[in-house]
Protein backbone atom coordinates (compact mmCIF):
# COMPACT_ATOMS: atom_id res chain seq x y z
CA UNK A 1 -30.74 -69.04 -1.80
CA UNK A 2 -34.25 -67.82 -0.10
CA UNK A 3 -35.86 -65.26 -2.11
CA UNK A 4 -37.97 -62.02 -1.62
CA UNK A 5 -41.70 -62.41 -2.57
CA UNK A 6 -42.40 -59.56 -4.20
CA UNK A 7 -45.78 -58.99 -6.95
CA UNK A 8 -44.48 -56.89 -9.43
CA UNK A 9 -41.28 -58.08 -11.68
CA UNK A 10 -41.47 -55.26 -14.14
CA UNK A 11 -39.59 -51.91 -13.87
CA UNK A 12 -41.12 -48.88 -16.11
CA UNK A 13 -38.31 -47.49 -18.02
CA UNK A 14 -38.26 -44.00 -19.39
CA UNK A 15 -36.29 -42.99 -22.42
CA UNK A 16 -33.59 -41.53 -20.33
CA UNK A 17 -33.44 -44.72 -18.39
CA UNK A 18 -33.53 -47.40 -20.89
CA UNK A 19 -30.64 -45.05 -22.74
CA UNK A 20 -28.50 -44.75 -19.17
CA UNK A 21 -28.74 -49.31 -19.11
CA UNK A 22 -27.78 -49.42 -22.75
CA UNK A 23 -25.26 -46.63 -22.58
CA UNK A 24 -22.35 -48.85 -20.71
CA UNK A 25 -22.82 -51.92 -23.75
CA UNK A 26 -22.90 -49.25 -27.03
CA UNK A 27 -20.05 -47.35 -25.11
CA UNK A 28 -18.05 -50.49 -24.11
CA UNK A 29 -18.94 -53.21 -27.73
CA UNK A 30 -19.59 -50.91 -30.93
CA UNK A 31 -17.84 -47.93 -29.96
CA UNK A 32 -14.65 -49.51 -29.24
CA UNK A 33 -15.23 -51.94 -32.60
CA UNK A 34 -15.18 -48.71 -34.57
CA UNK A 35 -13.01 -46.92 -32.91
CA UNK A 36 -9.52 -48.46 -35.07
CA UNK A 37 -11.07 -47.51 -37.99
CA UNK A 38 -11.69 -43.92 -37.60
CA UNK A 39 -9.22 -41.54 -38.74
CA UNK A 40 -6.06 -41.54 -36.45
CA UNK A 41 -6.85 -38.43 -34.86
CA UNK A 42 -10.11 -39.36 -33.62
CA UNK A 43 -8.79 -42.63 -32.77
CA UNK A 44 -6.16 -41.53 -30.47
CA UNK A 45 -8.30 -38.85 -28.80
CA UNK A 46 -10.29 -41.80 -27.39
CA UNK A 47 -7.46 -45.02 -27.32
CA UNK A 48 -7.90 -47.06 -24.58
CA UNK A 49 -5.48 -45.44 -22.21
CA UNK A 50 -6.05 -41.77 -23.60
CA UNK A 51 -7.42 -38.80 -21.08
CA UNK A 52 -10.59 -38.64 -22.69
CA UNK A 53 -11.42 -41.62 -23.14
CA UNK A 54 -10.61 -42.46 -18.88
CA UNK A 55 -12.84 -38.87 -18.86
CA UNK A 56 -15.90 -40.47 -20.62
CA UNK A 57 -16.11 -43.79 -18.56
CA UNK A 58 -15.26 -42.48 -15.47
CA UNK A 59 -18.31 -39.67 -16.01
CA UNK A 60 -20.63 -42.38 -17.57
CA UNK A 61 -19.78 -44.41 -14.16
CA UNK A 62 -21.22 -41.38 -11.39
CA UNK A 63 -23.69 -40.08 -13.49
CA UNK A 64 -24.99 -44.06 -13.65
CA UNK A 65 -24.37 -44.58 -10.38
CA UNK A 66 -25.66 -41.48 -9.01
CA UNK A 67 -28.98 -41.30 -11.03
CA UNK A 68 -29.44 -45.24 -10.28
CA UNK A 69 -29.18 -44.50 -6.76
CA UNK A 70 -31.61 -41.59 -6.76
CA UNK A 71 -33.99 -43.41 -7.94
CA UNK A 72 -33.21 -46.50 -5.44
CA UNK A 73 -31.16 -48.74 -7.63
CA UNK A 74 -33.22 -50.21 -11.13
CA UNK A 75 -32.30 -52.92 -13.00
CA UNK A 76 -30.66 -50.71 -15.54
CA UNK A 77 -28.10 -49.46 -12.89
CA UNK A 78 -26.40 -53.09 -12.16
CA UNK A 79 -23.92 -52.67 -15.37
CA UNK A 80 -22.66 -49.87 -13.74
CA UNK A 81 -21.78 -51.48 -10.23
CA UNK A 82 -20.41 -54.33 -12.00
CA UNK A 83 -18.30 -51.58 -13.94
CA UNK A 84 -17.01 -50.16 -10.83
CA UNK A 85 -16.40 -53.56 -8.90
CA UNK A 86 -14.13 -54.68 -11.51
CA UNK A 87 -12.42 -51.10 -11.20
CA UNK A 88 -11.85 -51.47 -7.84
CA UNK A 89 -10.86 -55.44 -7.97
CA UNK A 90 -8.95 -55.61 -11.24
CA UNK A 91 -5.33 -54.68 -9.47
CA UNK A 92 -5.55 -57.68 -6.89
CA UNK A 93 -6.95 -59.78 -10.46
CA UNK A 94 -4.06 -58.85 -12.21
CA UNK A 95 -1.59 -59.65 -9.58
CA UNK A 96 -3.28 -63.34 -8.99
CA UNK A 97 -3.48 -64.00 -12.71
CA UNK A 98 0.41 -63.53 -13.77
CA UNK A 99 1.92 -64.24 -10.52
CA UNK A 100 -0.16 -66.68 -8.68
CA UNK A 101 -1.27 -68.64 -11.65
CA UNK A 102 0.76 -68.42 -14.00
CA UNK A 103 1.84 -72.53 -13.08
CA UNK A 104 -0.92 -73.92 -13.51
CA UNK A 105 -2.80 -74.83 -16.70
CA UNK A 106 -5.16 -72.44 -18.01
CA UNK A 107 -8.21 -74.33 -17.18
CA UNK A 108 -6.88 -75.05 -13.74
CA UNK A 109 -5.99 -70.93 -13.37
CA UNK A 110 -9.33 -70.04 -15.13
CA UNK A 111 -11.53 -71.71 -12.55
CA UNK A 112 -9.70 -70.38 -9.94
CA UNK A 113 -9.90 -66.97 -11.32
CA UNK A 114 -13.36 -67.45 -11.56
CA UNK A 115 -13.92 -68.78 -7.94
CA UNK A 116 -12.05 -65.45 -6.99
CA UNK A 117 -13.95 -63.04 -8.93
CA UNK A 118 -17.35 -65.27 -7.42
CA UNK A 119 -16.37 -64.66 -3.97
CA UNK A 120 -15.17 -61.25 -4.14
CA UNK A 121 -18.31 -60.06 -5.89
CA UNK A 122 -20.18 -62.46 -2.81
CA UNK A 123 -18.20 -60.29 -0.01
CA UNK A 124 -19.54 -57.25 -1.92
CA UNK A 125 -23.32 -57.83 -1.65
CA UNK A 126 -22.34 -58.83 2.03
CA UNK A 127 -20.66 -55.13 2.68
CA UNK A 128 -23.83 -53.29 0.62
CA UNK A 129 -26.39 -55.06 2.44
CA UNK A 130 -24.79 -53.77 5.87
CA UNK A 131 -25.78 -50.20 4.86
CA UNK A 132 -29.49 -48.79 4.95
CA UNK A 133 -28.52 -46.95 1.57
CA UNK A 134 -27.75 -49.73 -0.66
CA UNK A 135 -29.20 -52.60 1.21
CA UNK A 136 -31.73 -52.27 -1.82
CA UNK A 137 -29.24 -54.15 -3.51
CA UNK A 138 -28.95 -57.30 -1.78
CA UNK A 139 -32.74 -57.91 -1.29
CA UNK A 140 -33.33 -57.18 -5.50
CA UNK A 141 -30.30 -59.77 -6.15
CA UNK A 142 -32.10 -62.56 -4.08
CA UNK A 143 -35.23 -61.44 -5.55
CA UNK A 144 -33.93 -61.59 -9.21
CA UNK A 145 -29.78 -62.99 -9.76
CA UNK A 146 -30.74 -62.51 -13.74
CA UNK A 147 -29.75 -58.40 -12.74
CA UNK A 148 -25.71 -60.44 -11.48
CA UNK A 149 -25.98 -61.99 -15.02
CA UNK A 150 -27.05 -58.20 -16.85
CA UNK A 151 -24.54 -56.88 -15.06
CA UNK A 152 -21.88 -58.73 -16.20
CA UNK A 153 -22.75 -58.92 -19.40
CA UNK A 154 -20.99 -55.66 -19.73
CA UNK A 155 -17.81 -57.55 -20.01
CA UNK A 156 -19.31 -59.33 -23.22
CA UNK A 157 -19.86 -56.30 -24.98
CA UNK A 158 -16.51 -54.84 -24.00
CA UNK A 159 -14.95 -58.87 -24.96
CA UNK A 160 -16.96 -58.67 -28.36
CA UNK A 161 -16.06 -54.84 -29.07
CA UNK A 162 -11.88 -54.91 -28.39
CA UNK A 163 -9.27 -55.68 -30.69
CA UNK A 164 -6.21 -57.48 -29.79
CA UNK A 165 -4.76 -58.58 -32.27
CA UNK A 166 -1.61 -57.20 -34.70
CA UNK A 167 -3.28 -56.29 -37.34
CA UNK A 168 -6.52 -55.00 -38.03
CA UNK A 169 -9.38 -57.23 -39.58
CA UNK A 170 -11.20 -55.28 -42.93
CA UNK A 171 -13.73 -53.67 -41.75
CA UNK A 172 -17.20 -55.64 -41.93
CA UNK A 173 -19.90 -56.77 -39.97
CA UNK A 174 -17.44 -59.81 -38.29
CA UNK A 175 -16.21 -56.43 -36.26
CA UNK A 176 -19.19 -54.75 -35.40
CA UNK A 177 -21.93 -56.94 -35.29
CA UNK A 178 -21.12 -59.19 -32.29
CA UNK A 179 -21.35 -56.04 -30.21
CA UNK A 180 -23.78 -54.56 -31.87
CA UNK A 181 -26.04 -57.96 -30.60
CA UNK A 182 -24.95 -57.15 -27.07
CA UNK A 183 -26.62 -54.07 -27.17
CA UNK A 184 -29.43 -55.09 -28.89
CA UNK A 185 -29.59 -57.99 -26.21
CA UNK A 186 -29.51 -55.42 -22.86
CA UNK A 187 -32.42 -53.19 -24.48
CA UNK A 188 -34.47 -56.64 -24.67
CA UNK A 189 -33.51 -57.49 -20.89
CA UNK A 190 -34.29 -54.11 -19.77
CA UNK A 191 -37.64 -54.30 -21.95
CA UNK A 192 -38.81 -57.71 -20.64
CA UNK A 193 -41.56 -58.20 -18.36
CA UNK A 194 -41.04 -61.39 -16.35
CA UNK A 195 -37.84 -63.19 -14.67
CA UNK A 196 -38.04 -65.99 -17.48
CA UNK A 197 -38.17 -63.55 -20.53
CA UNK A 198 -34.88 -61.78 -18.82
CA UNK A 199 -33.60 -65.35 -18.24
CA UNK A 200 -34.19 -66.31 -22.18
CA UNK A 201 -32.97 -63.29 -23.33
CA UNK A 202 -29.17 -63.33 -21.64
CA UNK A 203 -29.15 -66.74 -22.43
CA UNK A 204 -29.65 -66.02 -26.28
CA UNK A 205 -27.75 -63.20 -26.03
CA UNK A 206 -24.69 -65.00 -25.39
CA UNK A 207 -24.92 -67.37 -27.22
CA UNK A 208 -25.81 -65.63 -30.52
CA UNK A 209 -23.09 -63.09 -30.01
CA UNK A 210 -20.45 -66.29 -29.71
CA UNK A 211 -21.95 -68.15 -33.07
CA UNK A 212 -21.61 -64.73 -34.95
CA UNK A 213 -18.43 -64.27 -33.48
CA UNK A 214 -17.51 -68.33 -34.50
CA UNK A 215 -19.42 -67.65 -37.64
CA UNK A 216 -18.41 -64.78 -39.68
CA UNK A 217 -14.76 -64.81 -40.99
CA UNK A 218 -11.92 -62.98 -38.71
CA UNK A 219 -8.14 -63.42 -37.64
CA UNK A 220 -8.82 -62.71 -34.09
CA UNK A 221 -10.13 -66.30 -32.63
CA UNK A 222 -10.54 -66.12 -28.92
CA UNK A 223 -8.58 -68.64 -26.37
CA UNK A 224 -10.66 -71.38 -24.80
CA UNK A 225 -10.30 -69.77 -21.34
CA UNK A 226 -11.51 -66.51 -21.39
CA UNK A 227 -14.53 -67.67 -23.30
CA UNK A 228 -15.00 -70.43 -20.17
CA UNK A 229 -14.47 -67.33 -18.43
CA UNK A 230 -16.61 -65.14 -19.63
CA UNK A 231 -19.59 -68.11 -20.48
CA UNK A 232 -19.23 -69.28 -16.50
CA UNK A 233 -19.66 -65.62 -15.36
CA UNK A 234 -22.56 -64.27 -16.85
CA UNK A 235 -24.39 -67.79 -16.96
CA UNK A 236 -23.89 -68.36 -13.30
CA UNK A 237 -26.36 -66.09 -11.56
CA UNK A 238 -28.94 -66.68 -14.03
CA UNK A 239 -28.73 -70.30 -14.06
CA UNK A 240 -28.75 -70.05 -10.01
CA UNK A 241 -31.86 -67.99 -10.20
CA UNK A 242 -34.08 -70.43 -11.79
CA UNK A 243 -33.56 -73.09 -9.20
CA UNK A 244 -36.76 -73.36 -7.33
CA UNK A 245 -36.07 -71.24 -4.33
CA UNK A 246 -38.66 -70.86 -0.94
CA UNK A 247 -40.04 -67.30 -0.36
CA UNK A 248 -39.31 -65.01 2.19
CA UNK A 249 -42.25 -62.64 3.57
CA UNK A 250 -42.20 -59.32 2.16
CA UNK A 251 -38.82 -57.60 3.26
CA UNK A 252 -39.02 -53.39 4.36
CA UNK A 253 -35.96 -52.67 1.39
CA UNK A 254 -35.61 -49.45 2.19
């Protein structure tokens, strides 16, 4: 819970950057809200489990990875670890969630879900801040938890941009826009200036993209539990990072 003290809580972005932190949300929420409705063709060039569309994300993932750790891990870079964390967790996930918890009730299973996910994701800060090369990581989490809650946001925009349902809604802005305010909501985070603004921003975020979803008429209403899920997630490190915390001196992070 200590933190780093550090003077400067504002990253300079270039265009390329601010486009590489946006990229995973406008890939992951509008994209994929669109994607039904193109012709069928295009559609299943890029369906979930085609070739190219494996192709694009797995690409998107090292290029964000690799230019994020060339230039020693931004702010803009933590979708992309989150991205690959969930890659590399999601087959012990899946085997919990049908298997393991399938007995319990869904609130009961959710919270456990979410205490696994919570520790997993704890064990992996512990492993990256064991190596000189990515022990970046760990210091700029204790120094700022709103880049945990960024992160994870990723999932919102990939939650918001999906369709699961039978049939498809008509097309209008109850498909598109929820995503669309995910993206909009990671440019403002990456554009902010100060821990708070980043703080207010995923905050609203989330909750605007929920009303809109709540709002505007579709046939695809989402369970209780993943939106538990999903709320608990990306509110937890933020919420955790605006307890008062003591300061640590100045930490060497390379």
């Amino acid at each position: 819970m200590n933190t780093i003290k550090t003077e400067h809580g504002y990253e300079h972005l270039s265009w390329f950057e601010l486009l590489l932190g946006v990229w995973p949300f406008l890939f992951a929420g509008p994209v994929m809200a669109v994607l039904p409705y193109l012709p069928g063709q295009a559609a299943q060039l890029f369906s979930f489990y085609s070739p190219l569309w494996l192709a694009t994300v797995c690409l998107s993932l090292f290029i964000g990875i690799f230019v994020g750790w060339r230039k020693d891990f931004p702010r803009w870079v933590y979708p992309y670890l989150v991205i690959l964390f969930f890659a590399i967790v999601i087959p012990l996930l899946s085997w919990l969630g049908p298997r393991g918890l399938s007995r319990f009730n869904p609130w009961i299973s959710t919270a456990i879900l979410l205490v696994a996910i919570l520790g997993l994701g704890a064990a992996a800060l512990f492993v990256l801040s064991r190596s000189p090369r990515t022990k970046k990581i760990n210091y700029d989490v204790r120094d700022d938890w709103t880049r945990l809650s960024f992160g994870i946001l990723v999932i919102l925009a990939f939650g918001t941009g999906i369709y699961g349902g039978d049939h498809l809604p008509p097309f209008s802005p109850a498909v598109w826009l929820p995503s669309v305010v995910v993206v909009l909501g990671a440019a403002a985070y990456l554009l902010s200036r100060s821990q708070l603004m980043r703080s207010i921003v995923l905050i609203g975020t989330l909750g605007i993209s929920f009303l809109v979803k709540a709002v505007l008429p579709n046939d695809q209403p989402w369970a209780i539990w993943p939106v538990l899920l999903l709320v608990s997630l990306i509110f937890s490190p933020v919420l955790v990072g605006l307890i008062p915390r003591p300061h640590l001196p100045q930490a060497n992070k390379k």
